[in-house]
N, C-alpha and C. Protein backbone atom coordinates (compact mmCIF):
# COMPACT_ATOMS: atom_id res chain seq x y z
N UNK A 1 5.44 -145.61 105.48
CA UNK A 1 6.32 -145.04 104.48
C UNK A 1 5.59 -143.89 103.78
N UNK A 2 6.21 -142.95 103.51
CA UNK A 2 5.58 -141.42 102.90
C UNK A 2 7.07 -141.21 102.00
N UNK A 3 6.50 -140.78 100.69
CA UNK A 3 7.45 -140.46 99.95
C UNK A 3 6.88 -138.66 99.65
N UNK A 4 8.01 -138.30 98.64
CA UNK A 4 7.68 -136.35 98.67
C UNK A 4 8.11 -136.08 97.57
N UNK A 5 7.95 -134.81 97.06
CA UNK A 5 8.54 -134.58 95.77
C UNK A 5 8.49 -133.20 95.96
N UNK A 6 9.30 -131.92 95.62
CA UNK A 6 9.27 -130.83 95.44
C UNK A 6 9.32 -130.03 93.71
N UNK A 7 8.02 -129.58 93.60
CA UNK A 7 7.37 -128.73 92.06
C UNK A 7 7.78 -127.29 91.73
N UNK A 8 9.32 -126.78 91.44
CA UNK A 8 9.08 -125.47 91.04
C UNK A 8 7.61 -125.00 90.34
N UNK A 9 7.51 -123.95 91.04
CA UNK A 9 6.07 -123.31 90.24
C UNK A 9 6.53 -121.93 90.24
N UNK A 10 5.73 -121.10 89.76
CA UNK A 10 5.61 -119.24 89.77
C UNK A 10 5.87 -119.15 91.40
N UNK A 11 5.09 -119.58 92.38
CA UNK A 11 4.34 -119.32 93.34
C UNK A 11 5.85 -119.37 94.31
N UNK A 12 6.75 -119.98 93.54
CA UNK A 12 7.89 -121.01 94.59
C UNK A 12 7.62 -122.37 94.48
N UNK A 13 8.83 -123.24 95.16
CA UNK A 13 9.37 -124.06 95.10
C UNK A 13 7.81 -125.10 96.27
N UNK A 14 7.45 -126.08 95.68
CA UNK A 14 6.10 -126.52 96.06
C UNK A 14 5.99 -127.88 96.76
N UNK A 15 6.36 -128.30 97.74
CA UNK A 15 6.31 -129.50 98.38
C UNK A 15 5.25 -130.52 98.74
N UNK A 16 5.11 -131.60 98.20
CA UNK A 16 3.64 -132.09 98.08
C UNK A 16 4.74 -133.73 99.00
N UNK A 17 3.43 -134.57 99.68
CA UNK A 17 4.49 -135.46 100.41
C UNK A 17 2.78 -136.11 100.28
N UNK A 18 2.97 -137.86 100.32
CA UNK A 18 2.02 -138.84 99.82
C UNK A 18 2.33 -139.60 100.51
N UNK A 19 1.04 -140.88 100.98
CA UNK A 19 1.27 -141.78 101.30
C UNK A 19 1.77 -142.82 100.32
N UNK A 20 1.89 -145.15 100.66
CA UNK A 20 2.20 -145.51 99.67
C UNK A 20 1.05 -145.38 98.35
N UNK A 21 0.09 -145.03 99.24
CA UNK A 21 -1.41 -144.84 98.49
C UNK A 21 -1.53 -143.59 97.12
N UNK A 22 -0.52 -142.94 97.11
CA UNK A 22 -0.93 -141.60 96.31
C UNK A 22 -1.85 -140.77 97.02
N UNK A 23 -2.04 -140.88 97.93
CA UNK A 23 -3.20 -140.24 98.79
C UNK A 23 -2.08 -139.13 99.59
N UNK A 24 -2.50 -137.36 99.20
CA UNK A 24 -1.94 -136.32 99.97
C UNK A 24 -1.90 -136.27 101.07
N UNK A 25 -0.74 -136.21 102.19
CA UNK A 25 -1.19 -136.25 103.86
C UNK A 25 -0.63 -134.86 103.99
N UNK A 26 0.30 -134.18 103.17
CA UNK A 26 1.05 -132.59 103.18
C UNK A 26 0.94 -132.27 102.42
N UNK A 27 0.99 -130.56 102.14
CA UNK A 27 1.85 -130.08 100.92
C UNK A 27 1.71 -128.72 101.20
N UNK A 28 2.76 -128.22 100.47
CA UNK A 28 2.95 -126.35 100.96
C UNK A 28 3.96 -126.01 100.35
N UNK A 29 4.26 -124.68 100.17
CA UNK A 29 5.25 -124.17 99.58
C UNK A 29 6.29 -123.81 100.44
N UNK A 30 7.00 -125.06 100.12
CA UNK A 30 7.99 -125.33 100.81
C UNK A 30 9.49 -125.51 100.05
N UNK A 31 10.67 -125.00 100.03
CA UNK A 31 11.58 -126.13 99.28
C UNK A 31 12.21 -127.69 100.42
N UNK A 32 11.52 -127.59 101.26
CA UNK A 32 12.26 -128.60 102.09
C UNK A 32 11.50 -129.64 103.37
N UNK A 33 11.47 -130.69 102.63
CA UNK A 33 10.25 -131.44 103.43
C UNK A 33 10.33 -131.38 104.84
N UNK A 34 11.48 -131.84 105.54
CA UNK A 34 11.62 -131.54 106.88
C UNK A 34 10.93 -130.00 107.52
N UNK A 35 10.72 -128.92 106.92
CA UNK A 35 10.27 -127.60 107.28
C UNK A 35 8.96 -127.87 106.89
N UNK A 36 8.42 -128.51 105.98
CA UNK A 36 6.66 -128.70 105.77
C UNK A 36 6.49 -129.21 107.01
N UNK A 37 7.21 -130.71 107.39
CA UNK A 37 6.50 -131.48 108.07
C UNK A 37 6.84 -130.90 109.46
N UNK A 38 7.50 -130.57 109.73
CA UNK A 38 7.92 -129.62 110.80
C UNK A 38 6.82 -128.81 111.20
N UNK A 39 6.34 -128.23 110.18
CA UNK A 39 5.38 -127.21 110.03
C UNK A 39 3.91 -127.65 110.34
N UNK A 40 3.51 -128.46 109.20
CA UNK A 40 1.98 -128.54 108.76
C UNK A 40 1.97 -130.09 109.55
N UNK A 41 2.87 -130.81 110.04
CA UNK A 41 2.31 -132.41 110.04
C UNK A 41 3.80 -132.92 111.01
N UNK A 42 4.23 -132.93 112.04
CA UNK A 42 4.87 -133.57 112.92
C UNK A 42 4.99 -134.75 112.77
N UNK A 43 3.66 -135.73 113.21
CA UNK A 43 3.75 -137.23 113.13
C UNK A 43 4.30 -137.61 111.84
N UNK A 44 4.23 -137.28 110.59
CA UNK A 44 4.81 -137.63 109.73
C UNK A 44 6.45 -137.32 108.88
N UNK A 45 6.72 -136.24 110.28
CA UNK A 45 8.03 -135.84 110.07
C UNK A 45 8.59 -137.13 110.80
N UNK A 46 8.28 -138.05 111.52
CA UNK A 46 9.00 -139.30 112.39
C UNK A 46 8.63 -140.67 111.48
N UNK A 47 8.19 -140.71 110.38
CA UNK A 47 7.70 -141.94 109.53
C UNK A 47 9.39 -141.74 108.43
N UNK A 48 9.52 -143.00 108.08
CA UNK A 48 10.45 -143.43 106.92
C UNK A 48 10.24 -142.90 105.80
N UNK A 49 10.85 -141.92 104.84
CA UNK A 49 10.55 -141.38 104.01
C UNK A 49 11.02 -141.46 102.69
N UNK A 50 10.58 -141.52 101.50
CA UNK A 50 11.75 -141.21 100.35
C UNK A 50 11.47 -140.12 99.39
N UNK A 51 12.45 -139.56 98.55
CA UNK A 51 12.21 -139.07 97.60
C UNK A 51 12.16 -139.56 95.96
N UNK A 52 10.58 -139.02 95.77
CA UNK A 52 9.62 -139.72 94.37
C UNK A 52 9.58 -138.84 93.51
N UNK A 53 9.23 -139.11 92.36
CA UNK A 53 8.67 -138.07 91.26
C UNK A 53 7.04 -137.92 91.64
N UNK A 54 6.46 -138.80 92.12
CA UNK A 54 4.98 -138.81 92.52
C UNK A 54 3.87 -139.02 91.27
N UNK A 55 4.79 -139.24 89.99
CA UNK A 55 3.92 -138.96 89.35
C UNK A 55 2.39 -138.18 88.98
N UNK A 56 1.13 -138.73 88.84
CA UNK A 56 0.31 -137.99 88.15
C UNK A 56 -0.51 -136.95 89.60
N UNK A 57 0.08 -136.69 90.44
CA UNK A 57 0.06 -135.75 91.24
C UNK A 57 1.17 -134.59 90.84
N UNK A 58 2.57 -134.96 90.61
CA UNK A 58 3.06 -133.54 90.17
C UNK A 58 2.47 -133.47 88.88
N UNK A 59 2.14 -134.36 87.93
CA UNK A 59 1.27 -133.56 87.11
C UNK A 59 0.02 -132.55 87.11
N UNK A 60 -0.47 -133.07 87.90
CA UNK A 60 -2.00 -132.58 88.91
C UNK A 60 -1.17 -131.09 88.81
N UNK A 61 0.23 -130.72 89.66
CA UNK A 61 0.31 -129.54 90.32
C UNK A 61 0.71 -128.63 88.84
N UNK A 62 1.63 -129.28 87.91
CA UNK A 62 1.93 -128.79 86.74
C UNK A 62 0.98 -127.72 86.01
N UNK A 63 0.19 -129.03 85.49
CA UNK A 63 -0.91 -128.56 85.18
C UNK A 63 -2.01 -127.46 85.63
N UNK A 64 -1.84 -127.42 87.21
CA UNK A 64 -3.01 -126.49 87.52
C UNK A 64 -1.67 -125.28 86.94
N UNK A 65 -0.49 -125.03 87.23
CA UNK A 65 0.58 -124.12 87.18
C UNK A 65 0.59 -123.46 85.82
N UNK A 66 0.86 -124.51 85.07
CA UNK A 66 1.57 -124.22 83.70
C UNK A 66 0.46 -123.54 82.87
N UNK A 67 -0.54 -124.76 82.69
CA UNK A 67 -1.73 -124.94 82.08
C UNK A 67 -3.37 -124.09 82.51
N UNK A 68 -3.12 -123.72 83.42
CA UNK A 68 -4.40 -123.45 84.36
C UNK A 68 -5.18 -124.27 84.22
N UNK A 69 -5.57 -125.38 84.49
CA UNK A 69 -6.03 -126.70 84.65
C UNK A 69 -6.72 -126.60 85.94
N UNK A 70 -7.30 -125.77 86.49
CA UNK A 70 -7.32 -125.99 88.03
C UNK A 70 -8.14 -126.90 88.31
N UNK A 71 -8.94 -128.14 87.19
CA UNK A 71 -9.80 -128.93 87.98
C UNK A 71 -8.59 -130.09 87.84
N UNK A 72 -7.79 -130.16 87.54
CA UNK A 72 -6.59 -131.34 87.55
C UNK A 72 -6.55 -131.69 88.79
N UNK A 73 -6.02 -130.43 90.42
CA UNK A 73 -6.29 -131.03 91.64
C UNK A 73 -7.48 -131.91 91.83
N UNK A 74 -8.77 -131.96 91.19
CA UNK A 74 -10.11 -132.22 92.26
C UNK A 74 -9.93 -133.94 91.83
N UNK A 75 -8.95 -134.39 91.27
CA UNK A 75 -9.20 -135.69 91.06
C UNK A 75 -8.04 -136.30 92.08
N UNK A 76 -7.29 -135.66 92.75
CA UNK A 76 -6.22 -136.20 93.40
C UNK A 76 -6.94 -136.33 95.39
N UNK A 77 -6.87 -137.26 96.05
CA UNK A 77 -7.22 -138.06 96.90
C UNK A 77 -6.46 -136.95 97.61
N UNK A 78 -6.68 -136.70 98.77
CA UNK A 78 -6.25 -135.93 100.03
C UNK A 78 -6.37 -136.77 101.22
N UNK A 79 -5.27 -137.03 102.45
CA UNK A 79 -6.01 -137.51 103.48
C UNK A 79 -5.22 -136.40 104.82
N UNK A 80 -5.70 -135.47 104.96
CA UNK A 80 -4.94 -134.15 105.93
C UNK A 80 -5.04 -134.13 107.11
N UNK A 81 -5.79 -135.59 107.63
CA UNK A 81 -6.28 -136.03 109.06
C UNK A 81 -5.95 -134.53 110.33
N UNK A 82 -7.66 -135.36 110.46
CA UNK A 82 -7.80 -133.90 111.67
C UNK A 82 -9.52 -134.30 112.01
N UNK A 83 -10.30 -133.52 113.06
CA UNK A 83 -11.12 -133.73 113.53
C UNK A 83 -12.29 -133.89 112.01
N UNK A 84 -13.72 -134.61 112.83
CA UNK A 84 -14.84 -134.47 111.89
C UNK A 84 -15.21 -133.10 111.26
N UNK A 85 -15.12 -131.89 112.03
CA UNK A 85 -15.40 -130.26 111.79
C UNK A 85 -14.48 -130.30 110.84
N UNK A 86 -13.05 -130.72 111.12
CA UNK A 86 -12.09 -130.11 110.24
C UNK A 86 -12.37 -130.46 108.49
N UNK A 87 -12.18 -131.85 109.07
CA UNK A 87 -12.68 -133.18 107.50
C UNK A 87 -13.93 -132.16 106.77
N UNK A 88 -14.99 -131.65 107.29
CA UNK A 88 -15.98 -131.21 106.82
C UNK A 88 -15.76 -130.04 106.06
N UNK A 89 -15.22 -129.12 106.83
CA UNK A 89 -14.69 -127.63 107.02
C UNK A 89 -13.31 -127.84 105.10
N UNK A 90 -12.62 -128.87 105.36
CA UNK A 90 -11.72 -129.18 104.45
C UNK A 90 -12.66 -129.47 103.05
N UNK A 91 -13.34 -130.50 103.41
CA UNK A 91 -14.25 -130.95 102.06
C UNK A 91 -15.17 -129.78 101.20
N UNK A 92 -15.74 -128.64 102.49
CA UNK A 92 -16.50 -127.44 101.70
C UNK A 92 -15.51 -126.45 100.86
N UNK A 93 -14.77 -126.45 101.56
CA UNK A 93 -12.98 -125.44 100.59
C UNK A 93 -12.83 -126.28 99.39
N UNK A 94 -12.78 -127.83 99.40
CA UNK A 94 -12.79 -128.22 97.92
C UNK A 94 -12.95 -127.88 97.07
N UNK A 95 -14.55 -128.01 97.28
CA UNK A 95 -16.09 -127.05 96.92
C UNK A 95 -16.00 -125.91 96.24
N UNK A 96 -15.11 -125.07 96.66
CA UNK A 96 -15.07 -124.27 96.51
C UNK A 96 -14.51 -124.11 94.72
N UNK A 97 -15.20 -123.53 93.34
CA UNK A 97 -14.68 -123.41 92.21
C UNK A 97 -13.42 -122.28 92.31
N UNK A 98 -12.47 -122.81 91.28
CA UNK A 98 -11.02 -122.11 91.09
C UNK A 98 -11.87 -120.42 90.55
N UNK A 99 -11.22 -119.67 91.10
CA UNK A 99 -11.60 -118.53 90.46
C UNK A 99 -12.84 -117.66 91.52
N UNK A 100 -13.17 -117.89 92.50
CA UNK A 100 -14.52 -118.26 93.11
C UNK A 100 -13.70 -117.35 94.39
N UNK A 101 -14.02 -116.35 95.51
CA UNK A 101 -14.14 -115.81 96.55
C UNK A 101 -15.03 -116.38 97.62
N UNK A 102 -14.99 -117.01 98.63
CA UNK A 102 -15.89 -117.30 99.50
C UNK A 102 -15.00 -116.34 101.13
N UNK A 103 -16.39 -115.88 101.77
CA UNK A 103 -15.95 -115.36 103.16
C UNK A 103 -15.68 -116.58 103.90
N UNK A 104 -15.11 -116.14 105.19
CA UNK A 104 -15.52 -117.09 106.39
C UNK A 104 -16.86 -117.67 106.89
N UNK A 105 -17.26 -116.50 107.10
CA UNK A 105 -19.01 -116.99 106.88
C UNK A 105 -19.71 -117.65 106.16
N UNK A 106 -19.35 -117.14 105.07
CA UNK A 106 -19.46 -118.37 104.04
C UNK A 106 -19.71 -119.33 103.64
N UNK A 107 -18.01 -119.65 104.03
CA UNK A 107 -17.88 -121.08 104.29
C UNK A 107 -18.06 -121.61 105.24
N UNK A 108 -18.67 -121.06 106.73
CA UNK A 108 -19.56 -121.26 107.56
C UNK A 108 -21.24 -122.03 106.78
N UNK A 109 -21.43 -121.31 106.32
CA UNK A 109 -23.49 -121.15 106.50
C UNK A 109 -23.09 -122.28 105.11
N UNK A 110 -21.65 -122.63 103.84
CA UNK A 110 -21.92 -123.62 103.08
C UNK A 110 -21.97 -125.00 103.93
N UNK A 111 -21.28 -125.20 105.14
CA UNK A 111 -21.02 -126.38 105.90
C UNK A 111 -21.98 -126.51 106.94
N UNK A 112 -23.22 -125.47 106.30
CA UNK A 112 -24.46 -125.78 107.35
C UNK A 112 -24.20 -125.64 108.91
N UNK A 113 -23.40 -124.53 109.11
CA UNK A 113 -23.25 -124.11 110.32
C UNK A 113 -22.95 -122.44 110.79
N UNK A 114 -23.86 -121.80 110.43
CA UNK A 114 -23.41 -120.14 109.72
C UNK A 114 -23.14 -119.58 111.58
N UNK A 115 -23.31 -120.47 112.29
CA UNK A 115 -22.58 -119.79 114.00
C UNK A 115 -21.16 -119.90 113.88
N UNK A 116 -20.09 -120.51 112.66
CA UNK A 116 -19.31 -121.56 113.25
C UNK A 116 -17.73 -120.90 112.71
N UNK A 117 -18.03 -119.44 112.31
CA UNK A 117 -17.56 -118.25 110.81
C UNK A 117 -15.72 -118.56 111.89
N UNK A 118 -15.67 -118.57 113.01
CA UNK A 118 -14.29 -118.46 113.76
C UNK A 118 -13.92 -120.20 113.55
N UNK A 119 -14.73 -120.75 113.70
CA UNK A 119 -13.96 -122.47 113.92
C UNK A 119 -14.14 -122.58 112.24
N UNK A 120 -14.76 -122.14 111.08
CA UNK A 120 -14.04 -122.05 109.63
C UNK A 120 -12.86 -121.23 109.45
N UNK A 121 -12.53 -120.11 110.34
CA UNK A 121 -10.96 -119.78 109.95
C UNK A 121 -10.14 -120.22 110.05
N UNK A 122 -10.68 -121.14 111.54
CA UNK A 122 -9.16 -122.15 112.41
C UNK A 122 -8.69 -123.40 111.51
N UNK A 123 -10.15 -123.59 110.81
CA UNK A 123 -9.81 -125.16 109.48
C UNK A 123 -8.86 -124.02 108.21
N UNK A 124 -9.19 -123.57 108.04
CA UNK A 124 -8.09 -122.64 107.44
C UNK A 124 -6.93 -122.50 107.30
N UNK A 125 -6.58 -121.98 108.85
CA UNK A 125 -5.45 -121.73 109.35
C UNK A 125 -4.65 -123.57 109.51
N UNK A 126 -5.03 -124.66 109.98
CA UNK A 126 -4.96 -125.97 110.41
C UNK A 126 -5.01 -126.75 109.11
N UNK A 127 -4.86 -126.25 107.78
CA UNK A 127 -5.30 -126.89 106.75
C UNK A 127 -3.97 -127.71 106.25
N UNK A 128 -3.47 -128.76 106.49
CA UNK A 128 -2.28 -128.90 106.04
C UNK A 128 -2.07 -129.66 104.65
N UNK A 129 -2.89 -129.11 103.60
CA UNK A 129 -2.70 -129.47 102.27
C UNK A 129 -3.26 -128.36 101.47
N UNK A 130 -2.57 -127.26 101.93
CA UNK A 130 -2.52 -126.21 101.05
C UNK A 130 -2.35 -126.88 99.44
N UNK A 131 -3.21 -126.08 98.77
CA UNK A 131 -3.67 -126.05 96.96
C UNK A 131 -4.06 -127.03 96.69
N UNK A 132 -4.23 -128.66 97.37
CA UNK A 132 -5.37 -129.82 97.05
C UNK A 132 -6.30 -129.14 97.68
N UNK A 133 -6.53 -128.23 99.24
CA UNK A 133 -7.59 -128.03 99.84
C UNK A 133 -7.32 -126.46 99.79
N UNK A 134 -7.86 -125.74 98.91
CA UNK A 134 -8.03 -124.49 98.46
C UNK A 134 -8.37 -123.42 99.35
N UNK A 135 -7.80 -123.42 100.56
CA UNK A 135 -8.21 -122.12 101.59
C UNK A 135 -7.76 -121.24 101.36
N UNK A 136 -6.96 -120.80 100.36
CA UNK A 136 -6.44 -119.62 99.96
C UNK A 136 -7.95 -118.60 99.27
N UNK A 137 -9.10 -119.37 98.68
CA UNK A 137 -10.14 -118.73 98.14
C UNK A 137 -11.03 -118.29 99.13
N UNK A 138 -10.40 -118.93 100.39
CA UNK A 138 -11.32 -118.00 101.43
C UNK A 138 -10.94 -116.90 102.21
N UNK A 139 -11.08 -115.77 102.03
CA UNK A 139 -11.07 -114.18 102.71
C UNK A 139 -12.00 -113.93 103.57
N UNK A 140 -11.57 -112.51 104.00
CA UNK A 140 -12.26 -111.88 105.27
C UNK A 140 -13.73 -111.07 104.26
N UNK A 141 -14.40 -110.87 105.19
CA UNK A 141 -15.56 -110.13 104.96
C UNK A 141 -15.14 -108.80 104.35
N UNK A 142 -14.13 -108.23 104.24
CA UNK A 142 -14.37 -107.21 103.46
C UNK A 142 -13.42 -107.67 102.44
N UNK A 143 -13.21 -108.88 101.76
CA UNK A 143 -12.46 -108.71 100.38
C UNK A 143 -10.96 -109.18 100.64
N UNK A 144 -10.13 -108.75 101.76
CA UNK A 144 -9.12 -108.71 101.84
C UNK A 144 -8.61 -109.89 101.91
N UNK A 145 -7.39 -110.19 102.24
CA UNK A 145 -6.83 -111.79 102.19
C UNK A 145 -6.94 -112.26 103.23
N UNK A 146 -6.46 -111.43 104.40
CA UNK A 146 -6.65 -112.49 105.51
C UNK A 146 -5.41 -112.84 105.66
N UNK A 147 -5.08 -114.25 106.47
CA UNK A 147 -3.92 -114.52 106.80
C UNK A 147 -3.75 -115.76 106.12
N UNK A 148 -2.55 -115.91 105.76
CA UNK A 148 -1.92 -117.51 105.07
C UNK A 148 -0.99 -117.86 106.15
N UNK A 149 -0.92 -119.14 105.65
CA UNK A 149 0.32 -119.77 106.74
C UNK A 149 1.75 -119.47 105.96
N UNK A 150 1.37 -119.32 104.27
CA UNK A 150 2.81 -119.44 103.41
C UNK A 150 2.82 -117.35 102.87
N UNK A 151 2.06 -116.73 103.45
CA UNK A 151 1.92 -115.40 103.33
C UNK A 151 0.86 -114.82 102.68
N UNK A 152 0.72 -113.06 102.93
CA UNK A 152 -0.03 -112.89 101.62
C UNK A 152 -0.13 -112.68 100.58
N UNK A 153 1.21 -112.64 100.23
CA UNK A 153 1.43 -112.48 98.60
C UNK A 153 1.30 -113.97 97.54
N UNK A 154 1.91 -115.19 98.52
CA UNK A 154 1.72 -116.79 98.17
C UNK A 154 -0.02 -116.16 97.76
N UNK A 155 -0.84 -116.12 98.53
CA UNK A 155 -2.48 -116.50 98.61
C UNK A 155 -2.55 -115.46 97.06
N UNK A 156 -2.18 -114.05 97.43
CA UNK A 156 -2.75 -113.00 96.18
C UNK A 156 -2.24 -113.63 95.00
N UNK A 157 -1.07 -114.29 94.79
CA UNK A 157 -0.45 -114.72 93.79
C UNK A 157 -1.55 -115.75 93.34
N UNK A 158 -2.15 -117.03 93.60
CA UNK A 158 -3.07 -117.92 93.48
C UNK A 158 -4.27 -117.32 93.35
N UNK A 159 -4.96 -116.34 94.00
CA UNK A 159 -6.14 -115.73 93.83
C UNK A 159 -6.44 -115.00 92.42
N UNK A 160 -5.00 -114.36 92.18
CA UNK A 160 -5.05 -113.65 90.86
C UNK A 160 -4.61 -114.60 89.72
N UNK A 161 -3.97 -115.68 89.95
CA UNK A 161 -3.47 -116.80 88.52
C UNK A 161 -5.11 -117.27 88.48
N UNK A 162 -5.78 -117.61 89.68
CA UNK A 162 -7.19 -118.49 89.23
C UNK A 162 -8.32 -117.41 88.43
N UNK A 163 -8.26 -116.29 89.12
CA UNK A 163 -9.17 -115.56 88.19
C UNK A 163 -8.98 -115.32 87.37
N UNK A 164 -7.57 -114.80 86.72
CA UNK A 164 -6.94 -114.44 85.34
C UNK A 164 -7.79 -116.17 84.52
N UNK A 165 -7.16 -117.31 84.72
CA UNK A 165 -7.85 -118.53 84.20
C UNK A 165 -9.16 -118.45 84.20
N UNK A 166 -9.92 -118.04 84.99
CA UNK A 166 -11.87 -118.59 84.95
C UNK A 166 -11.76 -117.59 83.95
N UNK A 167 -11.06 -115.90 84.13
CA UNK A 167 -11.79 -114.97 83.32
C UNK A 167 -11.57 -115.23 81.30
N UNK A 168 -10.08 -116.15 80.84
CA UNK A 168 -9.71 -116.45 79.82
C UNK A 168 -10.61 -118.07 79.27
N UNK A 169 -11.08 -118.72 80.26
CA UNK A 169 -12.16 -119.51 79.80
C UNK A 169 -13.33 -119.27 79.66
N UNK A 170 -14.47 -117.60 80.12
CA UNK A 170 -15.07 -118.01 80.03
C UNK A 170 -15.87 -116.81 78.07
């Protein structure tokens, strides 16, 4: 059983989908779960589903939104199943502070593998819990955005709300 909930935000309409655990297996900016799971997660487009408020996860998303809260995500459980590289590759993007630019390389040589700069784009690209797992903070070597799965204006939009926040806290 997987339940879902959809979060107007700035960004668009925000689809986050949980196990019975509270534990993230999707989420994307989506208005329509069938098109996430369609999208980011198949096997769980064929599981029994309902629609939840999700509690202190749409708060989690609120909050990073409303509030700029962005450490509100780092307490919410993710499970985005995918290989050991990926799991790894996913856990260093965590890592990654709101407000914060990392290359591919980067996030290569942070996951102790600085050969590996193409199989960190593909965890990227394969990331299916967009904004619990923050690959939007990772760009190309010269600055630019790079590619999103939800576009590049979704990513610039998040890149510029997190820095506007680090730069008013610090």
């Amino acid at each position: 059983m997987i339940k879902w909930t959809v979060v107007d935000t700035p960004a668009g309409p925000f689809c986050v989908v949980a196990d019975e655990n509270d534990v993230v297996r999707a989420s994307g900016w989506e208005s329509d779960v069938d098109d996430l799971l369609r999208e980011v997660a198949p096997e769980l487009a064929r599981m029994e589903r309902t629609e939840e408020d999700l509690g202190r996860i749409r708060e989690a998303v609120v909050d990073y939104y409303e509030r700029g809260d962005f450490a509100a995500l780092d307490g919410i459980e993710v499970h985005p199943a995918g290989t050991a590289f990926l799991g790894e590759a996913w856990a260093a993007m965590r890592a990654i502070p709101a407000g914060e630019r990392v290359t591919y390389q980067q996030l290569a040589d942070r996951m102790g593998r600085p050969t590996a700069t193409r199989a960190a784009a593909s965890a990227c690209a394969r990331n299916r819990t967009g904004l619990f797992v923050p690959c939007h903070r990772v760009v190309r070597s010269d600055g630019s955005t790079g590619q999103f799965r939800w576009g590049p204006d979704t990513k610039r939009w998040h890149l510029d709300h997190e820095r506007v926040g680090a730069d008013s806290s610090a």
